[in-house]
C-alpha atoms as a PDB file:
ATOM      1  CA  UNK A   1      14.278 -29.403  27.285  1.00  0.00           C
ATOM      2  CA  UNK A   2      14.290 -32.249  25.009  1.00  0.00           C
ATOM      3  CA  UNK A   3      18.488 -32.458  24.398  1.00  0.00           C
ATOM      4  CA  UNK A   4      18.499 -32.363  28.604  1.00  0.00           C
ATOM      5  CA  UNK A   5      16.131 -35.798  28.378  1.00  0.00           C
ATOM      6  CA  UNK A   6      17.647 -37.315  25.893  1.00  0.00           C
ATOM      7  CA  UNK A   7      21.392 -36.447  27.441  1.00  0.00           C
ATOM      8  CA  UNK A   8      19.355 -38.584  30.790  1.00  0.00           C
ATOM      9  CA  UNK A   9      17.938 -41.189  28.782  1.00  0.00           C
ATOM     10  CA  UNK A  10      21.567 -41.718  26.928  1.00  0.00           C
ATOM     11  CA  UNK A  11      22.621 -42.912  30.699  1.00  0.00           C
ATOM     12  CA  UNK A  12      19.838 -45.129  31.135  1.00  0.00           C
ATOM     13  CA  UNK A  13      20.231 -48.455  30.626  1.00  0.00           C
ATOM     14  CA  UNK A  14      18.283 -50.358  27.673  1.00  0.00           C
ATOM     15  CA  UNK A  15      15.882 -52.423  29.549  1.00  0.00           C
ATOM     16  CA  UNK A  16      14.511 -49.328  30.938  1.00  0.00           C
ATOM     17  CA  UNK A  17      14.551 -47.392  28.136  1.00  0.00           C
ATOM     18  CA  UNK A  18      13.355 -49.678  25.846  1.00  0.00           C
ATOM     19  CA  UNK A  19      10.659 -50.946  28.993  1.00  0.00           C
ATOM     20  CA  UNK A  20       9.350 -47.457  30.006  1.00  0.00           C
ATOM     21  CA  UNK A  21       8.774 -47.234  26.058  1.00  0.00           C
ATOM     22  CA  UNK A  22       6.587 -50.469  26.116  1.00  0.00           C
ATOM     23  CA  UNK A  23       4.592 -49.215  29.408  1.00  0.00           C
ATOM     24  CA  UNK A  24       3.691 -46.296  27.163  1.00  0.00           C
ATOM     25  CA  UNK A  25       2.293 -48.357  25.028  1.00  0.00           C
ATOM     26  CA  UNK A  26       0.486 -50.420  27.567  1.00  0.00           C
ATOM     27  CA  UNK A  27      -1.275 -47.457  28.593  1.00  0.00           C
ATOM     28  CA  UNK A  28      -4.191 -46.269  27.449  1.00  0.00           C
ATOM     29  CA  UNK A  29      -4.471 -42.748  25.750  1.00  0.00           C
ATOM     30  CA  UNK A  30      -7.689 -40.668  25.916  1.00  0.00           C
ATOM     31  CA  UNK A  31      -8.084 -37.087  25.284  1.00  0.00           C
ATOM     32  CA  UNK A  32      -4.627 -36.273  25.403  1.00  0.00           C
ATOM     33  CA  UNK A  33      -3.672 -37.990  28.438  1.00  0.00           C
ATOM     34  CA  UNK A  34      -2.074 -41.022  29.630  1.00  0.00           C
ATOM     35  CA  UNK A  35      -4.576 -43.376  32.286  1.00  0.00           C
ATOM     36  CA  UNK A  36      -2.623 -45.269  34.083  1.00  0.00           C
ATOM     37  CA  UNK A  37      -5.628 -46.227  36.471  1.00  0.00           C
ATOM     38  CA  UNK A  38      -6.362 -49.679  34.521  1.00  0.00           C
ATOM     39  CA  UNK A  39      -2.953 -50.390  33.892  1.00  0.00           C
ATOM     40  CA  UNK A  40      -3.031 -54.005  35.678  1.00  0.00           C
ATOM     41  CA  UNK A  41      -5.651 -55.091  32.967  1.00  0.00           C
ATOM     42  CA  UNK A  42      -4.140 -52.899  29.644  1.00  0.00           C
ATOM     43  CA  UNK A  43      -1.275 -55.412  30.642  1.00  0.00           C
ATOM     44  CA  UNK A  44      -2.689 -58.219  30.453  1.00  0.00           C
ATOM     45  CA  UNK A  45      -3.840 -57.152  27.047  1.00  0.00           C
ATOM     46  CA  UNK A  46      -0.847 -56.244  26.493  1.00  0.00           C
ATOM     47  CA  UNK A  47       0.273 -60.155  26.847  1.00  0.00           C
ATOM     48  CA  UNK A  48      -2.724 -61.195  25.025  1.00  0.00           C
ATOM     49  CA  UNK A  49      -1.304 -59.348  22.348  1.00  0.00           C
ATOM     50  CA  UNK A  50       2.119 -60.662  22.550  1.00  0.00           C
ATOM     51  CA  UNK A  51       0.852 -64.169  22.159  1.00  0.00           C
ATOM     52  CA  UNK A  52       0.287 -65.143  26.019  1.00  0.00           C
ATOM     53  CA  UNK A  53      -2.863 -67.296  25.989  1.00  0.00           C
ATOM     54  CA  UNK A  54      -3.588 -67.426  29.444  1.00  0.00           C
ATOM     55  CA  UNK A  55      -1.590 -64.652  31.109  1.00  0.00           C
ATOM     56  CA  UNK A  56       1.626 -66.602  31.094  1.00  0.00           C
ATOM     57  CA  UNK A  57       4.604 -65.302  29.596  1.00  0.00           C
ATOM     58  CA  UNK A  58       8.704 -66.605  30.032  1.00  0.00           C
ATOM     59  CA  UNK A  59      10.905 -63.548  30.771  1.00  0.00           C
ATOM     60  CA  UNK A  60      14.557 -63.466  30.245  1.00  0.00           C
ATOM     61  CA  UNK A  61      15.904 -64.035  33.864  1.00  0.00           C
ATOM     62  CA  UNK A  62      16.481 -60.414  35.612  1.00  0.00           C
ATOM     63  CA  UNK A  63      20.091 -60.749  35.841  1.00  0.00           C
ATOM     64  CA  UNK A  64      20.792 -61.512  32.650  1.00  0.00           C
ATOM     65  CA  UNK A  65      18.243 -58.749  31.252  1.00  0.00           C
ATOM     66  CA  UNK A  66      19.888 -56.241  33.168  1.00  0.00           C
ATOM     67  CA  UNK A  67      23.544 -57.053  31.616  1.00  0.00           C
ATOM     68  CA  UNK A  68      22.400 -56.554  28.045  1.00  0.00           C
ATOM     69  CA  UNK A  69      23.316 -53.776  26.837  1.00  0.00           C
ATOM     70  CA  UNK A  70      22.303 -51.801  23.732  1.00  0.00           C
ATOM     71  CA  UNK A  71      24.617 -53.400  21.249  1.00  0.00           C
ATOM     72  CA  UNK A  72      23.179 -56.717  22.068  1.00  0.00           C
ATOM     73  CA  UNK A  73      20.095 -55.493  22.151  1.00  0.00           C
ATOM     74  CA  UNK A  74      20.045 -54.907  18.219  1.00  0.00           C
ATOM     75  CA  UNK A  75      21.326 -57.795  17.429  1.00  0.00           C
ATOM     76  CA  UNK A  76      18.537 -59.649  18.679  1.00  0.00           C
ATOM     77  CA  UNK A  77      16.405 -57.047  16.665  1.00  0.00           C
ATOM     78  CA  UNK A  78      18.361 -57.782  13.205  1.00  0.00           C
ATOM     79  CA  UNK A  79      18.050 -61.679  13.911  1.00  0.00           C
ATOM     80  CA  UNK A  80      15.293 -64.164  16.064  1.00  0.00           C
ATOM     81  CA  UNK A  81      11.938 -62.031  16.101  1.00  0.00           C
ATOM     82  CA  UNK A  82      11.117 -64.561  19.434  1.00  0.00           C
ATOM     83  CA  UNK A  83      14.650 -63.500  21.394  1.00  0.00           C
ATOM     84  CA  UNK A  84      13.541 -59.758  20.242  1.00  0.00           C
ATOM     85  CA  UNK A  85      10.197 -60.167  21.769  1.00  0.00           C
ATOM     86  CA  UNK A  86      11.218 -61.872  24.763  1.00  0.00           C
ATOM     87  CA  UNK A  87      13.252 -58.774  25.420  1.00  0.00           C
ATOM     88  CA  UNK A  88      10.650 -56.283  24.790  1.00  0.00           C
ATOM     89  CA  UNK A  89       8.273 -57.813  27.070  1.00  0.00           C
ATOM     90  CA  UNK A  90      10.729 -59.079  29.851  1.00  0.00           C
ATOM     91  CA  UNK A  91      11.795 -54.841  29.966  1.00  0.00           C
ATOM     92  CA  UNK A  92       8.577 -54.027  29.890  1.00  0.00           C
ATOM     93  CA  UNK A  93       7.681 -56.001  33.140  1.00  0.00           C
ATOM     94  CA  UNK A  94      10.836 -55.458  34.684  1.00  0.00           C
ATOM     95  CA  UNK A  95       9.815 -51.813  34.375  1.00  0.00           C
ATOM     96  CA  UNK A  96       6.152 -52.272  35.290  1.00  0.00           C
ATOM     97  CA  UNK A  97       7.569 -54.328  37.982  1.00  0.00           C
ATOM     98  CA  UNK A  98       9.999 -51.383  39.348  1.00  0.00           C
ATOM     99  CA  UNK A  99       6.837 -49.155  39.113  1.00  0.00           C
ATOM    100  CA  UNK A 100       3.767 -50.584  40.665  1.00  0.00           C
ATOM    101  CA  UNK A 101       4.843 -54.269  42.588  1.00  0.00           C
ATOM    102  CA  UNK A 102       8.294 -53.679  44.176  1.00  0.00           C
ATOM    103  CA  UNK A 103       8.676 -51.669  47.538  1.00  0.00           C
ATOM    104  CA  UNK A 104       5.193 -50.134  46.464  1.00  0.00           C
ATOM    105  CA  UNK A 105       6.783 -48.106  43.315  1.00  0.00           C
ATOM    106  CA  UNK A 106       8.875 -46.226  45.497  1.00  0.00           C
ATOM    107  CA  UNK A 107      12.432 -47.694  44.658  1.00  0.00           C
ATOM    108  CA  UNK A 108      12.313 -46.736  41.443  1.00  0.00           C
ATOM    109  CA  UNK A 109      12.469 -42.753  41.443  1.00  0.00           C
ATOM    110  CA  UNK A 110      15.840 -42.839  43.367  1.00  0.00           C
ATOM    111  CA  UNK A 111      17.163 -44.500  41.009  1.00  0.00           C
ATOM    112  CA  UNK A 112      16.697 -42.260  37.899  1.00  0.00           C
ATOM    113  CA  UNK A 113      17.416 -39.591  40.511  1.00  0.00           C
ATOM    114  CA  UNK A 114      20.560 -41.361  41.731  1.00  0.00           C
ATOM    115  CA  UNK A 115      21.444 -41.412  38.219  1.00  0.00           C
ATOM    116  CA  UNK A 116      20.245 -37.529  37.161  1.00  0.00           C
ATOM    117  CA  UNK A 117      22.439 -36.633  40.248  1.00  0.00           C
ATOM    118  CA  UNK A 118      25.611 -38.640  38.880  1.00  0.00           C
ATOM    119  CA  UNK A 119      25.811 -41.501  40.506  1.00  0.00           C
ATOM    120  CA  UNK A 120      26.773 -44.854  37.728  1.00  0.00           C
ATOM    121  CA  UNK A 121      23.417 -46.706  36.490  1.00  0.00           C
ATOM    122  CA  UNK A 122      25.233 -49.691  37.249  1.00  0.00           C
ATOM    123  CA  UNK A 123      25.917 -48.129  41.569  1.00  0.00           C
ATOM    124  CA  UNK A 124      22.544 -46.860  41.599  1.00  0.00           C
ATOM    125  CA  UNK A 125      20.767 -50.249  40.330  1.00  0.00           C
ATOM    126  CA  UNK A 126      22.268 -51.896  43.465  1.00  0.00           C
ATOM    127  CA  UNK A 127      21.593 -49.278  45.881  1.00  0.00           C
ATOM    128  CA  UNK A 128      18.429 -48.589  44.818  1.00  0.00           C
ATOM    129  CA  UNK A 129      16.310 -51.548  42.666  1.00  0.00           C
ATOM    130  CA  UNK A 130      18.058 -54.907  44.159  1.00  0.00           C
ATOM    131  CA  UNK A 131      19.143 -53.598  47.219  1.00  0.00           C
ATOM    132  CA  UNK A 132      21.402 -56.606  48.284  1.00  0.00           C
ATOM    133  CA  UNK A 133      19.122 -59.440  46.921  1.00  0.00           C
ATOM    134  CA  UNK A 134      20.292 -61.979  44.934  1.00  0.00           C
ATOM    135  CA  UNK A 135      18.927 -62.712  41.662  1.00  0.00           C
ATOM    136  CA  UNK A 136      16.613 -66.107  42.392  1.00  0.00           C
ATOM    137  CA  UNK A 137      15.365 -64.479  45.186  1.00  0.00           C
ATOM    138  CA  UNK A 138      14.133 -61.205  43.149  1.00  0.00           C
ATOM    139  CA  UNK A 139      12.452 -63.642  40.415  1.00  0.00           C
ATOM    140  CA  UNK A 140      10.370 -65.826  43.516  1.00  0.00           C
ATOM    141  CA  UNK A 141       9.477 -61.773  44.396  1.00  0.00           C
ATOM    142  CA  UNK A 142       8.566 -61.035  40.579  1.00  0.00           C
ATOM    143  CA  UNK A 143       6.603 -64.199  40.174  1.00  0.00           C
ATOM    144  CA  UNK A 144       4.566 -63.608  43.420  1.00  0.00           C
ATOM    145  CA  UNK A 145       3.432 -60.000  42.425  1.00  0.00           C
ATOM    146  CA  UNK A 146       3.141 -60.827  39.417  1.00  0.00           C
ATOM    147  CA  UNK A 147       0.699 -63.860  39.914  1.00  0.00           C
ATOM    148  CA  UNK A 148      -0.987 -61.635  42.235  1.00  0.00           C
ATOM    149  CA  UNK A 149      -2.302 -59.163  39.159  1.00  0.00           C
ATOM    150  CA  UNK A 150      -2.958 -62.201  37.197  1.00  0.00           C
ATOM    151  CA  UNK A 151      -0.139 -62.869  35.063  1.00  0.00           C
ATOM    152  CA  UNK A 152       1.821 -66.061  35.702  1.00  0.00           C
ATOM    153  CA  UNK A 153       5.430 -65.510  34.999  1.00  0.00           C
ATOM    154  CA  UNK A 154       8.424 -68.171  34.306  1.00  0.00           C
ATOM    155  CA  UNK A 155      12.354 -67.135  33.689  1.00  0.00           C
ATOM    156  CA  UNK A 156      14.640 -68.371  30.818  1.00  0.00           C
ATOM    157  CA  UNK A 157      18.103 -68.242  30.600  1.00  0.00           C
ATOM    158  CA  UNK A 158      19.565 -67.875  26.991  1.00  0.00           C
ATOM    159  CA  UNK A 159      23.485 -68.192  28.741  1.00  0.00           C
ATOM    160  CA  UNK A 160      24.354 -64.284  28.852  1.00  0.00           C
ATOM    161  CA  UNK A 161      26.711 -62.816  31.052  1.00  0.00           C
ATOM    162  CA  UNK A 162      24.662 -62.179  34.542  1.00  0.00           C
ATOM    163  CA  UNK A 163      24.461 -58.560  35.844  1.00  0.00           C
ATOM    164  CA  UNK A 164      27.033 -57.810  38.418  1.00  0.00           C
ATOM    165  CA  UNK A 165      28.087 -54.021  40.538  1.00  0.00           C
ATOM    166  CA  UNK A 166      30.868 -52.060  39.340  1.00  0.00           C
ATOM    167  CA  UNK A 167      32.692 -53.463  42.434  1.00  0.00           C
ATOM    168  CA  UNK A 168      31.807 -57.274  41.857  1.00  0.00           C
ATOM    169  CA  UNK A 169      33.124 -57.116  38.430  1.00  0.00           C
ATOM    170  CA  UNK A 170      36.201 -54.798  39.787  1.00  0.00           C
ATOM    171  CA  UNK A 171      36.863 -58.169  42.504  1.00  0.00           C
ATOM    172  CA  UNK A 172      36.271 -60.938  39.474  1.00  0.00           C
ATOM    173  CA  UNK A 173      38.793 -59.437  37.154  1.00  0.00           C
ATOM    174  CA  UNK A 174      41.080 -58.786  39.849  1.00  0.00           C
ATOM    175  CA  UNK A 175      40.393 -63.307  40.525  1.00  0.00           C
ATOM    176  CA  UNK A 176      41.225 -63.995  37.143  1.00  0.00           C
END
């Protein structure tokens, strides 16, 4: 059982990994179980924690969050402790995002099933958690759930590569 999940999680790409991890955390832990039933709160505790003052908190811009990719990833841990939170945090409420505020939770279980069944993390991240929405307009989205459970998020670019489908980045090396 546990080779099969970590074969899936090996598929998965960092900010979710690394985000579901964090939601794990945010959760609270009693008698053996995970309550999830306070979870809008344990995250703002969660912020608290992290240093956010009065629910605010700057997340790396979803585009650019979604390109990095695992190598990067360490990088950040082995240098700036800030960058390295940022990225903790801005996967962790992508993923809390994907679970609870967008479409109601229920994009986000085709997706790991999408990918469980085959289809490319980067395919089934189109189909299934932007589904044709650009970028700004999934941030004004983020921000307005997000403001609605009390946390007041702002995006910040540190001049990645943006996230693009298999078949975008297929056209733009086909341009150059």
């Amino acid at each position: 059982m546990f080779w099969a999940y970590t074969a899936f999680a090996q598929l998965l790409p960092i900010w979710y990994t690394e985000g579901a991890a964090e939601y794990m955390v945010v959760a609270e832990y009693l008698h053996g179980r995970f309550n999830f039933s306070q979870i809008d709160g344990l995250l703002r505790q969660y912020l608290k924690r992290r240093g956010s003052r009065d629910g605010s908190f700057t997340m790396l811009r979803p585009g650019e969050l979604l390109a990095l990719d695992a190598r990067t990833w360490s990088q950040s841990l082995a240098g700036n402790s800030d960058e390295s939170r940022q990225n903790y945090v801005s996967a962790l409420l992508m993923t809390f995002y994907f679970h609870h505020l967008d479409a109601e939770g229920q994009a986000i279980i085709p997706y790991l099933r999408a990918i469980e069944n085959g289809q490319t993390e980067n395919d089934a991240c189109r189909d299934h958690l932007l589904r044709d929405r650009a970028f700004a307009t999934l941030e004004n989205e983020m921000k307005r759930a997000f403001r609605a459970n009390g946390v007041n998020l702002t995006f910040d670019s540190r001049g990645g590569p943006e996230w693009r489908s298999a078949s975008e980045a297929k056209l733009m090396r086909g341009l150059e």
